[in-house]
PDB file of N, CA and C in Angstrom:
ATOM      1  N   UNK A   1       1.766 -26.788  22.252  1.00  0.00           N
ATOM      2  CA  UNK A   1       2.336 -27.683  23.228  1.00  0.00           C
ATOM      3  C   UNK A   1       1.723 -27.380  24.600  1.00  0.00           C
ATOM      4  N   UNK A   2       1.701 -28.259  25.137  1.00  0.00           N
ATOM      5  CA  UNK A   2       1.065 -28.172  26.272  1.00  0.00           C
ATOM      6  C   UNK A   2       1.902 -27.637  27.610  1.00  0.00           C
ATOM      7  N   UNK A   3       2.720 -27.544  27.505  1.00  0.00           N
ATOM      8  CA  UNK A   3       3.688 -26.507  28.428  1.00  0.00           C
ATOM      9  C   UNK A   3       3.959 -25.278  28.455  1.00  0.00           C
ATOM     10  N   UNK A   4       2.938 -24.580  27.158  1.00  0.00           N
ATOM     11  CA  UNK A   4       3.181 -23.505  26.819  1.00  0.00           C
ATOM     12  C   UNK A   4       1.753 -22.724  27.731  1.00  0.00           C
ATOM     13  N   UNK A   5       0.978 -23.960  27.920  1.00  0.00           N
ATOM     14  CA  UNK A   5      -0.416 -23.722  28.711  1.00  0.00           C
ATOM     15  C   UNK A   5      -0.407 -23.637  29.912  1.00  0.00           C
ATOM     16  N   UNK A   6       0.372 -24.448  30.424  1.00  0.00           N
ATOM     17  CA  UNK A   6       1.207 -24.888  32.059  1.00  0.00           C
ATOM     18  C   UNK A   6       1.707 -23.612  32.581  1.00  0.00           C
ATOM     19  N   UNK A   7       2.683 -23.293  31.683  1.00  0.00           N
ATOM     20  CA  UNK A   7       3.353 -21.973  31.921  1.00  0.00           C
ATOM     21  C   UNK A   7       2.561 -20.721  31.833  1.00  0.00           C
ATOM     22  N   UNK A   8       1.916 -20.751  31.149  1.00  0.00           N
ATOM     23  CA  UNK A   8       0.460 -19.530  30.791  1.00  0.00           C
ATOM     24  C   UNK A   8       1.280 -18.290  29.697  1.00  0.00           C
ATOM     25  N   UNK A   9       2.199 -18.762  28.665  1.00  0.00           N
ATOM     26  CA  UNK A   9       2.141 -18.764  27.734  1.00  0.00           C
ATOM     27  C   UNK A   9       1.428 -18.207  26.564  1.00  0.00           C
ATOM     28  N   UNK A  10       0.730 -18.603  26.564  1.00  0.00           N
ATOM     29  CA  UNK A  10      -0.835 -18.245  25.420  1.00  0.00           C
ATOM     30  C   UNK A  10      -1.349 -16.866  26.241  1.00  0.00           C
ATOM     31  N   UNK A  11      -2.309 -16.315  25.282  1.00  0.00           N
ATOM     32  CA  UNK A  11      -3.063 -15.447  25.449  1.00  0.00           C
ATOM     33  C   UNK A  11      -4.185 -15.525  24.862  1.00  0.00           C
ATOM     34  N   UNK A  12      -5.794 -15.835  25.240  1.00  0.00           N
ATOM     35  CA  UNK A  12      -6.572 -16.086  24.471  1.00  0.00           C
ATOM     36  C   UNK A  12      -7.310 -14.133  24.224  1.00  0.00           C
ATOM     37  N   UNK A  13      -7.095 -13.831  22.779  1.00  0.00           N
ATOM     38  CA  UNK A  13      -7.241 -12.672  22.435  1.00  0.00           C
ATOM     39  C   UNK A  13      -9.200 -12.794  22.349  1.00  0.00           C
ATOM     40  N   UNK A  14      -9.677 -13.628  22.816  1.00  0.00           N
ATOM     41  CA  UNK A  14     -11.351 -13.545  22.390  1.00  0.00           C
ATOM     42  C   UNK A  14     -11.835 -13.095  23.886  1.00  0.00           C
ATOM     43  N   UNK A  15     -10.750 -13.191  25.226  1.00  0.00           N
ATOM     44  CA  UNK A  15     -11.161 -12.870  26.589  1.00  0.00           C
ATOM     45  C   UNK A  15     -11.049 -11.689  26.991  1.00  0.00           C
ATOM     46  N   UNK A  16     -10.405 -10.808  26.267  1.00  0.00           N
ATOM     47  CA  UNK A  16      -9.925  -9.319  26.509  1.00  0.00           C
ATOM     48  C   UNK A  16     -10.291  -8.561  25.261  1.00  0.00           C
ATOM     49  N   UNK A  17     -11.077  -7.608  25.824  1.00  0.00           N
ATOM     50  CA  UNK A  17     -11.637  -6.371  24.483  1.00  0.00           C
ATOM     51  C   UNK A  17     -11.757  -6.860  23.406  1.00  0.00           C
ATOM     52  N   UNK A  18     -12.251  -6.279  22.493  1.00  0.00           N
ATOM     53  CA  UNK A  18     -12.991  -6.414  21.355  1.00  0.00           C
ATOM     54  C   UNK A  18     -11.623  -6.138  19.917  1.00  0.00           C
ATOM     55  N   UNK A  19     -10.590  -6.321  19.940  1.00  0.00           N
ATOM     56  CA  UNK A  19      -9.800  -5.895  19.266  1.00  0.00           C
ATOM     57  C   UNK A  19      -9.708  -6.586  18.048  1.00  0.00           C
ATOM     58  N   UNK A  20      -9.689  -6.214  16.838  1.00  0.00           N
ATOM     59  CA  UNK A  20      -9.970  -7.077  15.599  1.00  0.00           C
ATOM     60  C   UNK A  20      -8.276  -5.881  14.552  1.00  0.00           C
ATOM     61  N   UNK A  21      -7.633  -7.116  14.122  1.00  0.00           N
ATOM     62  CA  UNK A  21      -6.945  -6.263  12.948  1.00  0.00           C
ATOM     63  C   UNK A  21      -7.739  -6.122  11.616  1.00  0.00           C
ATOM     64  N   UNK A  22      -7.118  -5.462  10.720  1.00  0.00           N
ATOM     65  CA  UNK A  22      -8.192  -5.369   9.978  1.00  0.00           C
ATOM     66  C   UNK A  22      -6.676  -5.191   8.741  1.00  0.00           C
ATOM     67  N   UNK A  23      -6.817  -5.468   7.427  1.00  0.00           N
ATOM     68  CA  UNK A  23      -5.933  -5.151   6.250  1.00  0.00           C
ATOM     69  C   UNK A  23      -6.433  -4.182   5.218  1.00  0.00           C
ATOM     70  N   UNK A  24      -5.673  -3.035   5.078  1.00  0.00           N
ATOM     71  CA  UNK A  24      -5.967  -2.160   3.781  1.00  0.00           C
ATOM     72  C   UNK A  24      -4.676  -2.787   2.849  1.00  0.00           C
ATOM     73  N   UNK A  25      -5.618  -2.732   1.567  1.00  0.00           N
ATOM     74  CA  UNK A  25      -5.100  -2.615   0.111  1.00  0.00           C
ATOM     75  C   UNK A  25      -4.712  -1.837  -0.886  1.00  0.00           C
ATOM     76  N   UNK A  26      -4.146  -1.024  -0.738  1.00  0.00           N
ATOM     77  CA  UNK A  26      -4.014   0.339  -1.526  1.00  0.00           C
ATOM     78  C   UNK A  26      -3.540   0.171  -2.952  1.00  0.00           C
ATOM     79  N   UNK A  27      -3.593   0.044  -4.125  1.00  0.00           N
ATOM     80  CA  UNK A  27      -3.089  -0.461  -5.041  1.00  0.00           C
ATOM     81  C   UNK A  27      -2.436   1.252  -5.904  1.00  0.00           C
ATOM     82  N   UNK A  28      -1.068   1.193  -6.192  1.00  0.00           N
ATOM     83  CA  UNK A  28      -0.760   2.292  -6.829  1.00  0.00           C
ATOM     84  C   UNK A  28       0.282   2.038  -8.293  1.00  0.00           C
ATOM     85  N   UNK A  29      -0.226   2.941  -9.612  1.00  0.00           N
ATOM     86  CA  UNK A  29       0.607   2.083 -10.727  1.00  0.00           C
ATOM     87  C   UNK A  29       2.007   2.643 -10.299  1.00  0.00           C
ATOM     88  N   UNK A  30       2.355   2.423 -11.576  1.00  0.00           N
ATOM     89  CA  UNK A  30       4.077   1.840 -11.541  1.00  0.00           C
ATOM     90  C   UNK A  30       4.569   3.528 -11.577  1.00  0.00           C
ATOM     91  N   UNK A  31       3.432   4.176 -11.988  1.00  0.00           N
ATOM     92  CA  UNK A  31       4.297   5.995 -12.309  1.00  0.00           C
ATOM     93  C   UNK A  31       4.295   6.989 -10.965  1.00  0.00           C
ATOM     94  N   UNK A  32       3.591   6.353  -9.746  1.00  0.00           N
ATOM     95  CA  UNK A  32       3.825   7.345  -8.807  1.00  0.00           C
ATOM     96  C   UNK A  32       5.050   6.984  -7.843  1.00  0.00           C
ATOM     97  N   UNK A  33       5.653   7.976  -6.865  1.00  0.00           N
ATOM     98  CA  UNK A  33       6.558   7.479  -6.377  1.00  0.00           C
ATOM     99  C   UNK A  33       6.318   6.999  -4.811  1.00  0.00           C
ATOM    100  N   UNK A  34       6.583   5.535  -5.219  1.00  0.00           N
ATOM    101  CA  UNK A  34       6.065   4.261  -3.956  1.00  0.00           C
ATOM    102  C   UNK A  34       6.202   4.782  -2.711  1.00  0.00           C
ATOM    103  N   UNK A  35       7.624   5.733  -1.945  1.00  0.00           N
ATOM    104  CA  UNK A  35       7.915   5.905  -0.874  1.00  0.00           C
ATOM    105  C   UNK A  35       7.049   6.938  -0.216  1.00  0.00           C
ATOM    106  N   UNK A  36       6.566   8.111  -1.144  1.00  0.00           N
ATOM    107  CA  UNK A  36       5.539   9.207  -0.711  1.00  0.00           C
ATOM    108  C   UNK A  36       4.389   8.625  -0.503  1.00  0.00           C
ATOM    109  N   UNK A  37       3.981   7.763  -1.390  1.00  0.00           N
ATOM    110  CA  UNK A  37       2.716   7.170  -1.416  1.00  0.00           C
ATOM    111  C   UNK A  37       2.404   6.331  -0.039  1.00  0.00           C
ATOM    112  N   UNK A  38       3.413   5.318   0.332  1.00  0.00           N
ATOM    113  CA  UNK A  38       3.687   4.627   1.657  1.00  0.00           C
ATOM    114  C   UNK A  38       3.353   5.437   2.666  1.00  0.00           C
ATOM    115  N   UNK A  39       4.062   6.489   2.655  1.00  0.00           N
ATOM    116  CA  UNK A  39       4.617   7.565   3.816  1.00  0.00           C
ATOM    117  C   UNK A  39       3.273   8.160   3.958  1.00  0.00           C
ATOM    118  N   UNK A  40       2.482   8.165   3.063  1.00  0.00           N
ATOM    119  CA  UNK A  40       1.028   9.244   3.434  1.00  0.00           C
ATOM    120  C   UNK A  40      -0.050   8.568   3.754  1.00  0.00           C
ATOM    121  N   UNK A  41      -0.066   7.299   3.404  1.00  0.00           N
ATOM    122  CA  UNK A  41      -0.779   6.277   3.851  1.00  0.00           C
ATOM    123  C   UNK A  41      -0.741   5.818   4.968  1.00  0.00           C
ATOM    124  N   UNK A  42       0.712   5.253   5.229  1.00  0.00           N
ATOM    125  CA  UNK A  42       0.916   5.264   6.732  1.00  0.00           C
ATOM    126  C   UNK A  42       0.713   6.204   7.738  1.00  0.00           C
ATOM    127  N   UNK A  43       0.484   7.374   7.664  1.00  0.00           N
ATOM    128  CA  UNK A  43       0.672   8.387   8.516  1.00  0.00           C
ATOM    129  C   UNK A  43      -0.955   8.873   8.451  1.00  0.00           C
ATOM    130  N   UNK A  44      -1.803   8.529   7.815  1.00  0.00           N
ATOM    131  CA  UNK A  44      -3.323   8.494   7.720  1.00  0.00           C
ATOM    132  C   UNK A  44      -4.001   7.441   8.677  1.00  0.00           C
ATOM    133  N   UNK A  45      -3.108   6.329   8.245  1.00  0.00           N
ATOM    134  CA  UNK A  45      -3.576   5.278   9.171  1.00  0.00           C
ATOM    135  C   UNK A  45      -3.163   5.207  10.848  1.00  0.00           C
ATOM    136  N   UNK A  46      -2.098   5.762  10.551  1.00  0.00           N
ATOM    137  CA  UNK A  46      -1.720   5.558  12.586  1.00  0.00           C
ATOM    138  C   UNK A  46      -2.453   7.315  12.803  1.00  0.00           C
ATOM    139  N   UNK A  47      -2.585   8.201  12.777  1.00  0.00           N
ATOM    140  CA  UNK A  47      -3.964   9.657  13.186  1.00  0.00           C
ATOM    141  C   UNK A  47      -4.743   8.618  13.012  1.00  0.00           C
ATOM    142  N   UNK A  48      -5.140   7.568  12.449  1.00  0.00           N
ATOM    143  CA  UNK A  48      -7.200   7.218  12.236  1.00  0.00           C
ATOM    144  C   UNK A  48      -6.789   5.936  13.575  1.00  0.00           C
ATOM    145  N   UNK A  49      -6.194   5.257  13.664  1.00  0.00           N
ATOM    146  CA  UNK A  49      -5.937   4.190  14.668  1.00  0.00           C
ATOM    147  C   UNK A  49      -5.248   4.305  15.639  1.00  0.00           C
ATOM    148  N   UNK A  50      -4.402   5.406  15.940  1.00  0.00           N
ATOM    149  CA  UNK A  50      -3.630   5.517  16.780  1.00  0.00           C
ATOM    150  C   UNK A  50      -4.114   5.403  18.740  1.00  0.00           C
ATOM    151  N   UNK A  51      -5.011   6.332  18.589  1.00  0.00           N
ATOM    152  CA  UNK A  51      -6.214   6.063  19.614  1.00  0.00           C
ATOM    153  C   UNK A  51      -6.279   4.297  20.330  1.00  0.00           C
ATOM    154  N   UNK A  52      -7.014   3.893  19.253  1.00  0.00           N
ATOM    155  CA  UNK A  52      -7.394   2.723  19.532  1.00  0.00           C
ATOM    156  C   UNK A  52      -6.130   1.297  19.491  1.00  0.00           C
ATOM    157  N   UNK A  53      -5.284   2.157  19.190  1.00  0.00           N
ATOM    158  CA  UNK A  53      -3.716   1.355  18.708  1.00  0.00           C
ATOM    159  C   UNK A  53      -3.032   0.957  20.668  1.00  0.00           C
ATOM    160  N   UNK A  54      -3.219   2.350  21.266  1.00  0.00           N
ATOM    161  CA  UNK A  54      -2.548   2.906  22.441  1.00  0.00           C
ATOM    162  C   UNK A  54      -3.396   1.582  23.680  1.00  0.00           C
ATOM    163  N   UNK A  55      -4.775   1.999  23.151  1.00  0.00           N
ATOM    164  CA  UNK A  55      -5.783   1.614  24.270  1.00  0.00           C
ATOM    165  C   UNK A  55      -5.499  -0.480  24.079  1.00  0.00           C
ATOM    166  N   UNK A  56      -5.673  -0.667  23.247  1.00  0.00           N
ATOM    167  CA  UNK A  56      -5.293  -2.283  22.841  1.00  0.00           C
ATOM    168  C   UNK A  56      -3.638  -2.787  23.468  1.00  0.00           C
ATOM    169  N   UNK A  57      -2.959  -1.850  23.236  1.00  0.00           N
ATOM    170  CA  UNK A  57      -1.402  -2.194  23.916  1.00  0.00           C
ATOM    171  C   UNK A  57      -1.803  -1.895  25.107  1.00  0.00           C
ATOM    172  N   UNK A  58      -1.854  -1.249  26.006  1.00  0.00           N
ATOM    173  CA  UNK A  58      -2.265  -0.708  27.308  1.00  0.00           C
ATOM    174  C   UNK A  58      -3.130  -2.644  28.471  1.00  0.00           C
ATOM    175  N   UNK A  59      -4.012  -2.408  27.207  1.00  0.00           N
ATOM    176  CA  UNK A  59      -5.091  -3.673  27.554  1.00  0.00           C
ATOM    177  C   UNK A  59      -4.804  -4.990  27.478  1.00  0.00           C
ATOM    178  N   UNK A  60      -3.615  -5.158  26.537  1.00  0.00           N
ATOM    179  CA  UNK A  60      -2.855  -6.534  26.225  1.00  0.00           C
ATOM    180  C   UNK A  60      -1.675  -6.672  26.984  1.00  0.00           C
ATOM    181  N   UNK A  61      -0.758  -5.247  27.872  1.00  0.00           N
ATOM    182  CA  UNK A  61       0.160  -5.365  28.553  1.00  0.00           C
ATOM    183  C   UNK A  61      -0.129  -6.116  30.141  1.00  0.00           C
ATOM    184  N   UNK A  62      -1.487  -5.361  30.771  1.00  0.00           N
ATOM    185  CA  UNK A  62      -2.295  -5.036  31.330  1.00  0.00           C
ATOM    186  C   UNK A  62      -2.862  -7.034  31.750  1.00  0.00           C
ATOM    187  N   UNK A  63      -3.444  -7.567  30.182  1.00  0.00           N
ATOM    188  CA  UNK A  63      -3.906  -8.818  30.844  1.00  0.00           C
ATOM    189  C   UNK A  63      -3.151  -9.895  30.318  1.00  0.00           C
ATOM    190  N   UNK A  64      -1.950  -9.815  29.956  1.00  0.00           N
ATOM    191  CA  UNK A  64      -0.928 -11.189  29.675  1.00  0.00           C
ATOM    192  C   UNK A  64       0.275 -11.301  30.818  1.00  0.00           C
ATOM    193  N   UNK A  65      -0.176 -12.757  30.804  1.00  0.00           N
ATOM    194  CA  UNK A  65       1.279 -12.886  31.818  1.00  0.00           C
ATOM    195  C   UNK A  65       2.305 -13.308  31.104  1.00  0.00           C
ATOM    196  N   UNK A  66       2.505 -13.517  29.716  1.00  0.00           N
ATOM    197  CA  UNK A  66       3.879 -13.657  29.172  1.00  0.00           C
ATOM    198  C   UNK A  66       4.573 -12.483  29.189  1.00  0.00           C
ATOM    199  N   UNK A  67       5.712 -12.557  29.254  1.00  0.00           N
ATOM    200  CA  UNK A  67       6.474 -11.183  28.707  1.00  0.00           C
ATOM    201  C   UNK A  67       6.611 -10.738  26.967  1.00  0.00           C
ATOM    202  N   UNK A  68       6.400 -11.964  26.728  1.00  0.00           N
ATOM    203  CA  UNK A  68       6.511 -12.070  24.868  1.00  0.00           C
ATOM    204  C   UNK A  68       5.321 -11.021  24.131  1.00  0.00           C
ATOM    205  N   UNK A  69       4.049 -11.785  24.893  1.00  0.00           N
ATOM    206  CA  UNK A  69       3.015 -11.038  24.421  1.00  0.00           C
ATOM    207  C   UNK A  69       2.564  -9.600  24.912  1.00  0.00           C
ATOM    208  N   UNK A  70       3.454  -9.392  26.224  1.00  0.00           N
ATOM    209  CA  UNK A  70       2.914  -7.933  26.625  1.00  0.00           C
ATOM    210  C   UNK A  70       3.685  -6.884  26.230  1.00  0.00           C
ATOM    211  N   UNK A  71       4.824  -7.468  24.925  1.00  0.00           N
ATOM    212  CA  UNK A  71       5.577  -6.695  24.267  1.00  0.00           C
ATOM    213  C   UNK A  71       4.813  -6.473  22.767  1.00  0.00           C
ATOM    214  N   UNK A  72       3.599  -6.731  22.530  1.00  0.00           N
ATOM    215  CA  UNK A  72       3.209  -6.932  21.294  1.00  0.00           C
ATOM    216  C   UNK A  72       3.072  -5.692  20.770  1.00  0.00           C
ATOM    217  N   UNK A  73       3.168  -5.373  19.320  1.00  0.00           N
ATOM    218  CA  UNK A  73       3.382  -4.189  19.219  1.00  0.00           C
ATOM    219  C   UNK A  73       1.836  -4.182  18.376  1.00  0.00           C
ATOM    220  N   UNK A  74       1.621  -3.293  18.375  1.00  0.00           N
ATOM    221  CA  UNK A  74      -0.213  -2.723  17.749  1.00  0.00           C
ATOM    222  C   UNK A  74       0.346  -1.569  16.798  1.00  0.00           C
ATOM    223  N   UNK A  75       1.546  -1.276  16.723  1.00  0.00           N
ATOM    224  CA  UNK A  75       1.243   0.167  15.417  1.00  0.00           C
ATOM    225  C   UNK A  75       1.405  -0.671  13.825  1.00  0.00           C
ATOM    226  N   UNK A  76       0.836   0.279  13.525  1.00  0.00           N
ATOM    227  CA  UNK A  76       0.723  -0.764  11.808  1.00  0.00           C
ATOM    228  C   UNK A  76       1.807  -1.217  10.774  1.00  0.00           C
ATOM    229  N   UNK A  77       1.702  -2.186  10.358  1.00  0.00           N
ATOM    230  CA  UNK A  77       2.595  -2.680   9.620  1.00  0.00           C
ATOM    231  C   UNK A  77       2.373  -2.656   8.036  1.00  0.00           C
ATOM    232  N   UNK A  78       3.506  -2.280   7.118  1.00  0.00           N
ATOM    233  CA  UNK A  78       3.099  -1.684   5.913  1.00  0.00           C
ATOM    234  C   UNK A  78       4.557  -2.771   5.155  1.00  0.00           C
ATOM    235  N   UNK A  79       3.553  -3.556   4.275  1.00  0.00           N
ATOM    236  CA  UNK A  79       4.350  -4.093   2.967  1.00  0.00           C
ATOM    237  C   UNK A  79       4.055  -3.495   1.481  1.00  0.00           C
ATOM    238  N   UNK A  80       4.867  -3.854   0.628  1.00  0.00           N
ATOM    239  CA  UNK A  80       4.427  -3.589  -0.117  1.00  0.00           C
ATOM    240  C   UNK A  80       5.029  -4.834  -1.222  1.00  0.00           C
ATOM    241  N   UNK A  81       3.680  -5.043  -2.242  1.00  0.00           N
ATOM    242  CA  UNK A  81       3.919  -5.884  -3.584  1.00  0.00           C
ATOM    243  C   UNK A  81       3.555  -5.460  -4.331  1.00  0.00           C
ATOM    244  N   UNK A  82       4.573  -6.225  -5.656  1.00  0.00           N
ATOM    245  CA  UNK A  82       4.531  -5.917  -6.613  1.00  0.00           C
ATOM    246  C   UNK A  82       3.153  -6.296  -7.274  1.00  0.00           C
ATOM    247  N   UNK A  83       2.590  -5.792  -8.103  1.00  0.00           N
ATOM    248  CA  UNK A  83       1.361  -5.965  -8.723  1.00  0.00           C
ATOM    249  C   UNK A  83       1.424  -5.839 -10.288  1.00  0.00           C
ATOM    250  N   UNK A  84       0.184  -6.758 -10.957  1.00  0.00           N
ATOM    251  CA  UNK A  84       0.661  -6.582 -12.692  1.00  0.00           C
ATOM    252  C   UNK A  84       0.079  -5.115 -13.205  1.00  0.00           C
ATOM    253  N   UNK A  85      -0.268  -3.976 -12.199  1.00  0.00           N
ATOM    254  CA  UNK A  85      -0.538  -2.368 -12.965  1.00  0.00           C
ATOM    255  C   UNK A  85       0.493  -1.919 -12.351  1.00  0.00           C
ATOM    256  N   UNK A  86       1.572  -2.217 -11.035  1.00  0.00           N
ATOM    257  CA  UNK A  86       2.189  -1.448 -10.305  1.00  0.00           C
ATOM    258  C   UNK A  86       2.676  -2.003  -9.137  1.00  0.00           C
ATOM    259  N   UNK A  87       2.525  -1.495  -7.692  1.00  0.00           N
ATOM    260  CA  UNK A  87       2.593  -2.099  -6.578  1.00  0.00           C
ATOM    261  C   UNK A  87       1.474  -1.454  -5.863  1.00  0.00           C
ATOM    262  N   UNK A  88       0.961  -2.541  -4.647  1.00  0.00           N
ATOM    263  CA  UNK A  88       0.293  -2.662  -3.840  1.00  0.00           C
ATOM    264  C   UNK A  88       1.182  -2.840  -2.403  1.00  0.00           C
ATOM    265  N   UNK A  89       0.182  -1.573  -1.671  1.00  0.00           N
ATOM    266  CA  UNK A  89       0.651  -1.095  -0.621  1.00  0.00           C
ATOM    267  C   UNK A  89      -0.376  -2.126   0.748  1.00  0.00           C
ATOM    268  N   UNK A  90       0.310  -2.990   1.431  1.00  0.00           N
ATOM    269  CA  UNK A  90      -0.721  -3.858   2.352  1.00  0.00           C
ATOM    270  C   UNK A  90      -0.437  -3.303   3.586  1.00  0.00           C
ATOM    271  N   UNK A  91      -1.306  -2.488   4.534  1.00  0.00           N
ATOM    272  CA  UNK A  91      -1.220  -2.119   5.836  1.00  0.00           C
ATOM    273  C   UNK A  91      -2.259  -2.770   6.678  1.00  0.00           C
ATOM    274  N   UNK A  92      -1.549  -3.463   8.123  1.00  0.00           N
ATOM    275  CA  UNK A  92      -2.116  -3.962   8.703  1.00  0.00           C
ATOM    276  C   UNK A  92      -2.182  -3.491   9.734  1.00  0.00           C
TER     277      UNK A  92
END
């Protein structure tokens, strides 16, 4: 909508740093236990991104004038599905 432009609203993410999400797939069968597996994954991924997690929030608080978007959160997000060997762990 075009009032959302008026207002300045939007944030065009291609004008500020180089920041790209990216998705891991972790696929684990049905015999290990899902919550350890989550828990070690996740905690691999925010030590390997955390760095670059801090510097992207910092940089997105920094150049948005919404309040919506300068609340955006950058630490990773972890689902998990069911899969036909097990479940699959999706961190973004």
């Amino acid at each position: 909508m075009n009032s959302f432009a008026i207002r300045g609203q939007y944030f065009n993410f291609s004008t500020a740093g180089q920041w790209m999400w990216d998705e891991l797939t972790v696929p684990l069968p049905a015999s290990i236990d899902t919550q350890t597996a989550m828990k070690g994954v996740l905690d691999a991924v925010k030590e390997e991104t955390g760095e670059s997690a801090r510097m992207a929030a910092q940089e997105w608080k920094r150049d948005t004038q919404s309040d919506a978007l300068s609340k955006s959160r950058t630490d990773p997000a972890v689902n998990l599905r069911p899969s036909g060997s097990g479940v699959d762990i999706e961190i973004r």
